[in-house]
Protein backbone atom coordinates (compact mmCIF):
# COMPACT_ATOMS: atom_id res chain seq x y z
CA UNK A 1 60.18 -46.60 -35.77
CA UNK A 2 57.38 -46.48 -33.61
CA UNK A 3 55.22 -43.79 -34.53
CA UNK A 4 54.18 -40.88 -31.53
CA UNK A 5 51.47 -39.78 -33.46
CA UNK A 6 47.85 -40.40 -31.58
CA UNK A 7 45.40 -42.78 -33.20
CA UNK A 8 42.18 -40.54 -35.44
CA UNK A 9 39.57 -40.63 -33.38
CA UNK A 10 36.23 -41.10 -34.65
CA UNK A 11 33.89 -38.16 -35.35
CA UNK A 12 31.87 -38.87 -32.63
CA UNK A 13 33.93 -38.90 -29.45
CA UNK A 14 33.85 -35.51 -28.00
CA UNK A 15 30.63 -34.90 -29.79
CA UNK A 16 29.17 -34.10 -26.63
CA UNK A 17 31.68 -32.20 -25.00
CA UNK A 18 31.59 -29.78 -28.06
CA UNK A 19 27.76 -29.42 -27.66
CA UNK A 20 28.15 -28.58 -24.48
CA UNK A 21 30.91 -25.88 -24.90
CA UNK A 22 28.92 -24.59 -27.99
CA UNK A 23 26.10 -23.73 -25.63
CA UNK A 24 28.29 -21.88 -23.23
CA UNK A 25 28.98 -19.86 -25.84
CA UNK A 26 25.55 -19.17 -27.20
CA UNK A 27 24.85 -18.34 -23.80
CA UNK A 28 27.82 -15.85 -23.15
CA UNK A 29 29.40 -17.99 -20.52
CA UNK A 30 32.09 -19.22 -22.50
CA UNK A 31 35.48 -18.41 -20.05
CA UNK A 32 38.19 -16.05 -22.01
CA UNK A 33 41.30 -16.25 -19.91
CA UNK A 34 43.23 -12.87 -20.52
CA UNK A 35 47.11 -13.64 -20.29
CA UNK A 36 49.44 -11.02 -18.09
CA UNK A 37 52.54 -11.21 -16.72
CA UNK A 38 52.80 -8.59 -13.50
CA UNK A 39 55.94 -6.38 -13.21
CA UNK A 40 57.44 -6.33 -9.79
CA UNK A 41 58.88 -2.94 -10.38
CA UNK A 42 56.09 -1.36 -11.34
CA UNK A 43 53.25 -3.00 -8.96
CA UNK A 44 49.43 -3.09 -10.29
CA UNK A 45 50.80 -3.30 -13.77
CA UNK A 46 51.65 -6.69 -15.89
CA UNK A 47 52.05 -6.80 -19.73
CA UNK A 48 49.68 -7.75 -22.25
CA UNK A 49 50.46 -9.06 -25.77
CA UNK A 50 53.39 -6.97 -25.13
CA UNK A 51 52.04 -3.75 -23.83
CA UNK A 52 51.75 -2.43 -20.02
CA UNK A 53 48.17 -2.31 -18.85
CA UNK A 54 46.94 -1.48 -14.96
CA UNK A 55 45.43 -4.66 -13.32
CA UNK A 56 42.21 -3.86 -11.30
CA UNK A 57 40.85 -6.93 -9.93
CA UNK A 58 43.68 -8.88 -8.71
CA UNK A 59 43.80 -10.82 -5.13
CA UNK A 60 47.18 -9.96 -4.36
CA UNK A 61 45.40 -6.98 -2.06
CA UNK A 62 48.74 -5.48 -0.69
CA UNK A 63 51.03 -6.39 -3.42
CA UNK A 64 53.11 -8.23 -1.26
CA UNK A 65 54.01 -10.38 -4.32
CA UNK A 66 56.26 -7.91 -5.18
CA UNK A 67 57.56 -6.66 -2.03
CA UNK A 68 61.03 -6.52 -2.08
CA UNK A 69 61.79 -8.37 1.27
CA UNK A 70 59.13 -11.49 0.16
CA UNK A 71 61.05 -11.42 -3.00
CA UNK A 72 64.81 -11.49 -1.76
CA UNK A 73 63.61 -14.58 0.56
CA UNK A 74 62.22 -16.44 -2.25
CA UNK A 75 65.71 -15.64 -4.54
CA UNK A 76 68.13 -16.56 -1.57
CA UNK A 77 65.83 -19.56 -0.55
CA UNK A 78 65.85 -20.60 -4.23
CA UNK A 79 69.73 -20.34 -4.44
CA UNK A 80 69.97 -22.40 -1.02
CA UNK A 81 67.67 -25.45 -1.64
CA UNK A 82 66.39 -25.05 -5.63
CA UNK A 83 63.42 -24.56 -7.06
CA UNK A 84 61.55 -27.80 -5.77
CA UNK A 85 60.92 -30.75 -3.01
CA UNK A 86 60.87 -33.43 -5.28
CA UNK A 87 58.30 -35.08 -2.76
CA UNK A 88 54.93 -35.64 -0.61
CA UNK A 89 54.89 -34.24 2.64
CA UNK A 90 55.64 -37.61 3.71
CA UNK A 91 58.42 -38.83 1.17
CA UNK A 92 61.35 -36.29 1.63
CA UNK A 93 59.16 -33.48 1.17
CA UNK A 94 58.68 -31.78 4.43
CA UNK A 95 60.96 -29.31 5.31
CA UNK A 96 61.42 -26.93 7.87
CA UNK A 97 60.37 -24.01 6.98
CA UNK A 98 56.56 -26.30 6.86
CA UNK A 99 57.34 -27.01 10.45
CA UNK A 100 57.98 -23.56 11.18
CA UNK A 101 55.15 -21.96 9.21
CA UNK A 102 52.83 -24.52 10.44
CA UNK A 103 53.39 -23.76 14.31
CA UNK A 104 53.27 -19.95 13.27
CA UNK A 105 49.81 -20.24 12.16
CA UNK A 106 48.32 -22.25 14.64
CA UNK A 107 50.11 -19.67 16.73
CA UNK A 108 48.64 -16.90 14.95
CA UNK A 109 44.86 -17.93 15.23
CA UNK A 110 45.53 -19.23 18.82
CA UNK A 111 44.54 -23.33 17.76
CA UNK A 112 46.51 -26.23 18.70
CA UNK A 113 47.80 -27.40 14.89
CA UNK A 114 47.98 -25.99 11.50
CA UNK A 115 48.45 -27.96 7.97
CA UNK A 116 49.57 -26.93 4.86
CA UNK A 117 47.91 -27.42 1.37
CA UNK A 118 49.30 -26.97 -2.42
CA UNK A 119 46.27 -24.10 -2.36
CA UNK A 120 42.90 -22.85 -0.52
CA UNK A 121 40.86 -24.68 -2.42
CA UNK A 122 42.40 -28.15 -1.49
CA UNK A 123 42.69 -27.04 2.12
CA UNK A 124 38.82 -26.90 2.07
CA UNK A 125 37.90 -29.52 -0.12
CA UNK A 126 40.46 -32.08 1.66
CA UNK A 127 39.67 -31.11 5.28
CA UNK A 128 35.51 -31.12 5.11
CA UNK A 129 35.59 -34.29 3.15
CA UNK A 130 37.91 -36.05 4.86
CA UNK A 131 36.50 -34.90 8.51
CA UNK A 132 32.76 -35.79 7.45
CA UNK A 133 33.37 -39.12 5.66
CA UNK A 134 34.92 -39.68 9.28
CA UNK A 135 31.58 -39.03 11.18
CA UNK A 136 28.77 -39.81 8.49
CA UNK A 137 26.21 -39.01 11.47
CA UNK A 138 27.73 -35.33 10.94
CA UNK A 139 24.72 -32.61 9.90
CA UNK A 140 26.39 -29.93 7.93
CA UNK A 141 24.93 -26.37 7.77
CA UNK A 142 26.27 -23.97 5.24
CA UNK A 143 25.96 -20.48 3.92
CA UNK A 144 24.23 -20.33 0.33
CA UNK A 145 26.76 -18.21 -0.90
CA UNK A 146 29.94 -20.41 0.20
CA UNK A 147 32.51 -20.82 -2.29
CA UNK A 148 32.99 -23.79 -4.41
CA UNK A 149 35.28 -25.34 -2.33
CA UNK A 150 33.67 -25.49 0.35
CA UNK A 151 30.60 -26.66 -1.42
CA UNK A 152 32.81 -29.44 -2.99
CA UNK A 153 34.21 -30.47 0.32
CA UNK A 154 30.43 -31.27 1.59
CA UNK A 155 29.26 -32.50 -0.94
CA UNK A 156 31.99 -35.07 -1.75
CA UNK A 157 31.55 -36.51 1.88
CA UNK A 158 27.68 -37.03 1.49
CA UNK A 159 26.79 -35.90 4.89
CA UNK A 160 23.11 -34.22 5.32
CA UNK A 161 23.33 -30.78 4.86
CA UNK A 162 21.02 -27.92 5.22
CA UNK A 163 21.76 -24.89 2.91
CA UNK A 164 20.99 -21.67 5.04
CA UNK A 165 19.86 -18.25 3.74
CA UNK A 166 23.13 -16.26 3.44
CA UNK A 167 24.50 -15.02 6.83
CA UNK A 168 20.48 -15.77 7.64
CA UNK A 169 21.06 -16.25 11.80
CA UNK A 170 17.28 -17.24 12.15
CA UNK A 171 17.38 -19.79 9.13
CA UNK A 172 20.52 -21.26 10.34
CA UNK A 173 18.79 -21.64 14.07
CA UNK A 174 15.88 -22.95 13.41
CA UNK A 175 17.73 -25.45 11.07
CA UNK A 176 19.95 -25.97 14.50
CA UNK A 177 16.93 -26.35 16.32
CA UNK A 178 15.23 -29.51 14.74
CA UNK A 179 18.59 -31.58 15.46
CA UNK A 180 18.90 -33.40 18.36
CA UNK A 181 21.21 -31.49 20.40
CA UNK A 182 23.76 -34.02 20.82
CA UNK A 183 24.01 -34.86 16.94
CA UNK A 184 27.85 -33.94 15.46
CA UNK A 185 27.08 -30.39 13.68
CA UNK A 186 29.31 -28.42 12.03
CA UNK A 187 28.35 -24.75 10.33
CA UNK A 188 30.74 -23.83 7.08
CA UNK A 189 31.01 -20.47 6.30
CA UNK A 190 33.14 -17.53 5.01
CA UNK A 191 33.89 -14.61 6.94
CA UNK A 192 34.22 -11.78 3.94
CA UNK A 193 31.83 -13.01 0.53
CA UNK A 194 34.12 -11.78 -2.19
CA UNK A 195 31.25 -11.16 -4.72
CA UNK A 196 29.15 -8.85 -2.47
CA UNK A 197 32.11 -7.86 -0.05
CA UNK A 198 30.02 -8.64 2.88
CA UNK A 199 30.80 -9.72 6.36
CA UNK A 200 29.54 -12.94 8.37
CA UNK A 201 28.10 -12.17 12.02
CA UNK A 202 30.62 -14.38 13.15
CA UNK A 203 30.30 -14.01 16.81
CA UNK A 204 26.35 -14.30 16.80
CA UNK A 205 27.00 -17.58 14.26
CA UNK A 206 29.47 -18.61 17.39
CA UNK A 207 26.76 -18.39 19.75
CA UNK A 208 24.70 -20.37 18.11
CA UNK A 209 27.31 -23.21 18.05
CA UNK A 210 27.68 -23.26 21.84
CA UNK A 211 23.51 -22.90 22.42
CA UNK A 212 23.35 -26.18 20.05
CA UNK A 213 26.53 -27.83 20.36
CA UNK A 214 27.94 -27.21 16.96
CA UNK A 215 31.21 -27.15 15.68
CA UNK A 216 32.41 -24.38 13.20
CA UNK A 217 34.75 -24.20 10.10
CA UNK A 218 35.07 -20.40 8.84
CA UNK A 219 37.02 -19.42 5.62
CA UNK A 220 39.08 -16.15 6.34
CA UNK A 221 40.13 -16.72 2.78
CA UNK A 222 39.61 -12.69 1.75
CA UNK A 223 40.24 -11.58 5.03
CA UNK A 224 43.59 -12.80 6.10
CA UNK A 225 45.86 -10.47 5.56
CA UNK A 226 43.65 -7.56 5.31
CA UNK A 227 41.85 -7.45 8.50
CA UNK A 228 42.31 -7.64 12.20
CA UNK A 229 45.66 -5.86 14.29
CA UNK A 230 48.25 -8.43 12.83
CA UNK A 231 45.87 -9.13 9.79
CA UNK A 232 44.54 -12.55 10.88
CA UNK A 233 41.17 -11.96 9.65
CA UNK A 234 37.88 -10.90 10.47
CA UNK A 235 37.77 -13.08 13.71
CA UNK A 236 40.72 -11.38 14.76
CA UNK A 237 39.60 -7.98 14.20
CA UNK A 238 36.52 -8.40 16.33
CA UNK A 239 38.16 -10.56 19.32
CA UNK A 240 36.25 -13.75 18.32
CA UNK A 241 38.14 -17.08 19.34
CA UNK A 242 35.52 -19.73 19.00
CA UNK A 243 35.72 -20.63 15.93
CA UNK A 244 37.02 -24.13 15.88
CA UNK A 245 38.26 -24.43 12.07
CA UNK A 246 40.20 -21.59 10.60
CA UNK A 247 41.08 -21.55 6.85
CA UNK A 248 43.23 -19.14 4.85
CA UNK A 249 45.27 -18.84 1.98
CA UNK A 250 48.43 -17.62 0.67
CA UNK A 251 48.08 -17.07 -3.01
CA UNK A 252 45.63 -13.66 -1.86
CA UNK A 253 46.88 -11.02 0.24
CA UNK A 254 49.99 -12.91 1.69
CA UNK A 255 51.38 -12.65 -2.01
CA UNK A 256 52.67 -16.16 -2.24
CA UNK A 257 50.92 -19.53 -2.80
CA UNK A 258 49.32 -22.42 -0.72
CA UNK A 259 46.35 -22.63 1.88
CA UNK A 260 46.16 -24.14 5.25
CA UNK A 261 43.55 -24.78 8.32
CA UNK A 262 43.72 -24.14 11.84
CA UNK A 263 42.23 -26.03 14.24
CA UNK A 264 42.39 -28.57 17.20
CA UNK A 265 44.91 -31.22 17.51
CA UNK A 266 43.37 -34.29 16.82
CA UNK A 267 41.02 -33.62 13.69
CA UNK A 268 44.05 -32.08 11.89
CA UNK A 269 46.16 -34.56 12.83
CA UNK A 270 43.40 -37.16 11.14
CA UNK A 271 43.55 -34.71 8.06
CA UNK A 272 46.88 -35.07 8.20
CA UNK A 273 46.70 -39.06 8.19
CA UNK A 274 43.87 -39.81 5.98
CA UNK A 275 43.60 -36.83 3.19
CA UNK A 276 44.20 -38.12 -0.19
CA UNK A 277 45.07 -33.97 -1.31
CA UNK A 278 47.47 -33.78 1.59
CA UNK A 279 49.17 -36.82 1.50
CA UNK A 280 49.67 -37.92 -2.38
CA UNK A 281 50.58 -34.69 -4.00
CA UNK A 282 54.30 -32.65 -4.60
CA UNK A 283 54.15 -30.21 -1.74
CA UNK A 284 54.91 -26.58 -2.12
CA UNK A 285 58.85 -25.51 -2.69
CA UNK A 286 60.94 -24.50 0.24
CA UNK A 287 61.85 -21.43 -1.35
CA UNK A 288 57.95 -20.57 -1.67
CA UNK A 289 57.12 -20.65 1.99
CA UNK A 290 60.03 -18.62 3.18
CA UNK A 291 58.51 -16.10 0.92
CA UNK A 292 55.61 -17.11 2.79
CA UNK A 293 57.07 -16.36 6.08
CA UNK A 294 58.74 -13.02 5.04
CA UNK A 295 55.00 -11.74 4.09
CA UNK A 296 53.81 -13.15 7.21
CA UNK A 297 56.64 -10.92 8.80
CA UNK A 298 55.89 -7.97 7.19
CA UNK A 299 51.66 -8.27 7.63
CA UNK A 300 52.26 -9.04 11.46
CA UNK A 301 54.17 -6.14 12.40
CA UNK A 302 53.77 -2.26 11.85
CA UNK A 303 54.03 -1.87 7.83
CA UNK A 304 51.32 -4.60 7.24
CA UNK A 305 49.47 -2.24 9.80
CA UNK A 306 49.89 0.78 7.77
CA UNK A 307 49.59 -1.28 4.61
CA UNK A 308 45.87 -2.41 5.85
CA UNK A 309 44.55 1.03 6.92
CA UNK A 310 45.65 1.88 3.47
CA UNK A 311 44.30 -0.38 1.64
CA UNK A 312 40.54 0.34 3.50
CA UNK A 313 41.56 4.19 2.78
CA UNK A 314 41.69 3.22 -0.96
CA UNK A 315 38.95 1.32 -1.38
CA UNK A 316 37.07 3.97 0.33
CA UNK A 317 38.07 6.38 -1.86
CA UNK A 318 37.29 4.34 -4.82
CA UNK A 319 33.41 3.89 -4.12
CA UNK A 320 33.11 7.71 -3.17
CA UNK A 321 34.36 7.88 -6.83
CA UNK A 322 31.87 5.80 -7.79
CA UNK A 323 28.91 7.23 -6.39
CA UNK A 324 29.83 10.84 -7.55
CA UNK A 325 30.15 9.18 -11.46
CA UNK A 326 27.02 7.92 -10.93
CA UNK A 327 27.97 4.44 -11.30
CA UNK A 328 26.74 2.12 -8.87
CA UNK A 329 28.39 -0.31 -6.78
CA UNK A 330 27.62 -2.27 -3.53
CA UNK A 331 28.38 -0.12 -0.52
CA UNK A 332 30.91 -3.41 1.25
CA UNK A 333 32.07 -2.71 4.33
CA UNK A 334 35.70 -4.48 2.98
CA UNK A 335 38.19 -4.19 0.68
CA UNK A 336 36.53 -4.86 -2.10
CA UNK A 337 34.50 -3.20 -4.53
CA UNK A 338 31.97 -4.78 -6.43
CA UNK A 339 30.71 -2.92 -9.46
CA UNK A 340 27.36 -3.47 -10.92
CA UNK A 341 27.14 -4.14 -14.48
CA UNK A 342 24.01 -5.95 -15.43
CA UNK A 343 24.65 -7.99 -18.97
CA UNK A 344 26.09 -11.22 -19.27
CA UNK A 345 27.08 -9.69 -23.08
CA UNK A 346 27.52 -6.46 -21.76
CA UNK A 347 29.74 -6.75 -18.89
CA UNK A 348 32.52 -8.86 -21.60
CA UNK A 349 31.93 -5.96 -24.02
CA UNK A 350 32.70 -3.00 -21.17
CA UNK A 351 35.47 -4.86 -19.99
CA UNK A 352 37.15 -5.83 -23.28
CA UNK A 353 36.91 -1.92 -24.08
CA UNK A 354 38.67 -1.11 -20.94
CA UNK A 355 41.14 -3.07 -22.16
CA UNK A 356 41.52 -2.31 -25.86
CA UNK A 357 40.91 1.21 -25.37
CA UNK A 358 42.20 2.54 -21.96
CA UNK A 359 44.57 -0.57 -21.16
CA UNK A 360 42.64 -1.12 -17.90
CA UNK A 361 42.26 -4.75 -17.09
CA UNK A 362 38.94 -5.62 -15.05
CA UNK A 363 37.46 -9.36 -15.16
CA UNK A 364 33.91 -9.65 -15.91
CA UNK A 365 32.28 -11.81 -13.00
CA UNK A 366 29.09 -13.69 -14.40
CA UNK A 367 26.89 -16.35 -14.00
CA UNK A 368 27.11 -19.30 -12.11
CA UNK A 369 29.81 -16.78 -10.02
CA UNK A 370 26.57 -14.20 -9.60
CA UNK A 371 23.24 -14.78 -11.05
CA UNK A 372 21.57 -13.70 -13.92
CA UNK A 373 21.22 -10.04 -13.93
CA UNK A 374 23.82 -9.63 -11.09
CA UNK A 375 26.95 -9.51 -13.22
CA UNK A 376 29.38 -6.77 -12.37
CA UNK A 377 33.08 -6.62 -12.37
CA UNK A 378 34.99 -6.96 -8.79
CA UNK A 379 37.45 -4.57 -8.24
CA UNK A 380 40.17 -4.03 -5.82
CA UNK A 381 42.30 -1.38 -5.08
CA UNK A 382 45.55 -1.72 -3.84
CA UNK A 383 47.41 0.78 -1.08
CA UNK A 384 49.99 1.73 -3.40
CA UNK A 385 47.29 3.04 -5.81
CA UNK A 386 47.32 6.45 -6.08
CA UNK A 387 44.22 8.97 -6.44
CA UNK A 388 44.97 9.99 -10.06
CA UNK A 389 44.90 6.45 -10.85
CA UNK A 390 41.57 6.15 -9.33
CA UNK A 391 39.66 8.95 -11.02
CA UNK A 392 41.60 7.54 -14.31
CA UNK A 393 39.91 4.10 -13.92
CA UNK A 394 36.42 5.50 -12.85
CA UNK A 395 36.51 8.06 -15.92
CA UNK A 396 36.94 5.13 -18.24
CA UNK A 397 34.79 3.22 -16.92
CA UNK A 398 31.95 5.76 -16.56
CA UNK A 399 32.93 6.50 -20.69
CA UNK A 400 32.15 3.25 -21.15
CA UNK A 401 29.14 2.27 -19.66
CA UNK A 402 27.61 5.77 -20.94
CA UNK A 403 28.28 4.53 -24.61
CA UNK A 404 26.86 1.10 -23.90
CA UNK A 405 23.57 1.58 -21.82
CA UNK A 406 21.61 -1.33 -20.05
């Protein structure tokens, strides 16, 4: 009988690895991952060890994860074609709801092709390195504060970069300005910054990509959905079409999973050709993108309207709250609210209270995500919450930071 059991290791071998996990802990950023499973008939609630608690800092904005319509389409998809493809986009895995969805984004944010990813993060990481590594001449500019992915994507390519000031228009042109002006350029950045809730000057970045003939790539990531008449972001909302690369993602407001990228014809189709992420990797389910395209439905057309003015109505609500507790918050012009709560060690204790005590689920945000002294927790508040709800969670909260001081 040949035995399954894996060989001892000696004493030594992850030796390092456990130093280095030992330090995140001394240093409070060891990662607790609190496990809940969300109830789609009661929305902004999942259980916990086996109780009910209210989520409060989930990306599903408009709950359209458990909107009955997106949910049906998944369950009848699922019953039609199963639960899987079974293949790569280009072994027996492409079907046509991809074809569909993919000409009804680049339909949506007016560009000539669209491709799906497994998730957001791929979509970035797979399209910036794969573009740059393409044209190693390529200076890259991007925003300090630019998620990881995006960071990943440059940096795997090795193209010179310069790292502006965030949304810093006269550090990114005078950057701009000591390039030759015919030099391949291309400015990454995010239109909404989830930590701070802030907003890129997109058109103003835009200008300064015609003046010194750059190219663009903008992540809409925490915007689709939520802004703009049919909710295709922030470049939608303020009638801004210059952007050459559009990103956005599913697994956020559209309720679903998956990311894709917008953009013209012939770099996508490269992307599509050449991307290791894209072409050697299980795409996503059939009976995942029709839910896809049933959200899609219902964020394009009137409820999706109503569900967006909402959800701004909410989150309004929720930092006038705020400021009449006394507990302070950046003032975002979005959806989301970020609540200050300086502490690495204090943040986890506030928001493992909330959750002991009050069954009010809130992830601590901490260093590297915000730097030392920054941390806060990052909360959203969904249009179906009501205002009871709201003073309940700012009461709590306000109970707890009052018994646990800075």
């Amino acid at each position: 009988m040949i035995s399954t059991l894996a060989p001892p290791r000696a004493p030594e071998t992850y030796a390092g690895l456990r130093a280095g996990l030992d330090r995140l802990r001394a240093e409070g950023l060891y990662r607790d991952f609190v496990a809940c499973s969300y109830l789609a008939d009661d929305r902004g609630h999942a259980l916990h060890q086996g109780r009910r608690i209210q989520v409060w800092c989930t990306n599903d904005y408009l709950g359209l994860s458990q909107h009955r319509q997106v949910m049906d389409a998944q369950l009848t998809s699922t019953l039609r074609h199963g639960t899987g493809n079974g293949g790569s986009r280009n072994i027996a895995g492409t079907s046509e709801a991809h074809v569909e969805l993919e000409a009804l984004l680049a339909g949506w944010h007016a560009k000539e092709r669209a491709l799906i990813f497994t998730s957001g993060y791929v979509a970035n990481v797979e399209t910036l390195a794969t573009l740059l590594r393409a044209a190693p001449e390529t200076m890259v500019f991007s925003d300090a504060l630019n998620h990881r992915s995006l960071i990943e994507g440059v940096r795997t390519a090795g193209n010179p970069k310069h790292i502006f000031a965030h949304n810093d228009l006269t550090d990114l042109e005078l950057a701009l300005a000591q390039q030759p002006l015919d030099r391949p350029k291309l400015i990454v950045f995010e239109s909404v910054y989830s930590m701070d809730g802030d907003i890129a000057p997109i058109r103003e970045i835009c200008d300064l990509a015609e003046r010194y003939n750059a190219q663009t790539y903008l992540d809409e990531t925490h915007a689709i959905g939520v802004s703009g008449p049919t909710g295709a972001g922030i470049s939608e909302a303020i009638g801004e079409d210059r952007v050459t690369f559009v990103q956005g993602v599913f697994g956020k407001a559209v309720g679903t999973t998956g990311g894709y990228v917008a953009g013209p014809d012939v770099p996508l189709d490269y992307v599509r050709s050449h991307a290791p992420g894209f072409i050697f990797t299980t795409t996503i389910p059939r009976a995942s993108l029709d839910a896809t395209l049933a959200s899609l439905s219902v964020i394009r057309g009137p409820e999706g309207a109503t569900m967006r003015e909402e959800l701004h109505v909410k989150a309004e609500l929720m930092r006038r709250r705020l400021t009449e507790a006394g507990i302070g918050h950046v003032p975002a012009p979005t959806h989301l609210v970020p609540v200050l709560v300086p502490g690495g060690d204090r943040v986890k204790r506030i928001s493992r209270r909330l959750l002991d005590e009050f069954s009010v689920y809130v992830q601590p945000i901490n260093f590297p995500s915000v730097p030392k002294g920054g941390e806060r927790f990052r909360v959203t508040v969904a249009p179906f919450r009501t205002e009871e709800q709201i003073d309940r969670f700012v009461a709590a909260l306000a109970q707890c930071l009052a018994d646990d001081p800075s």
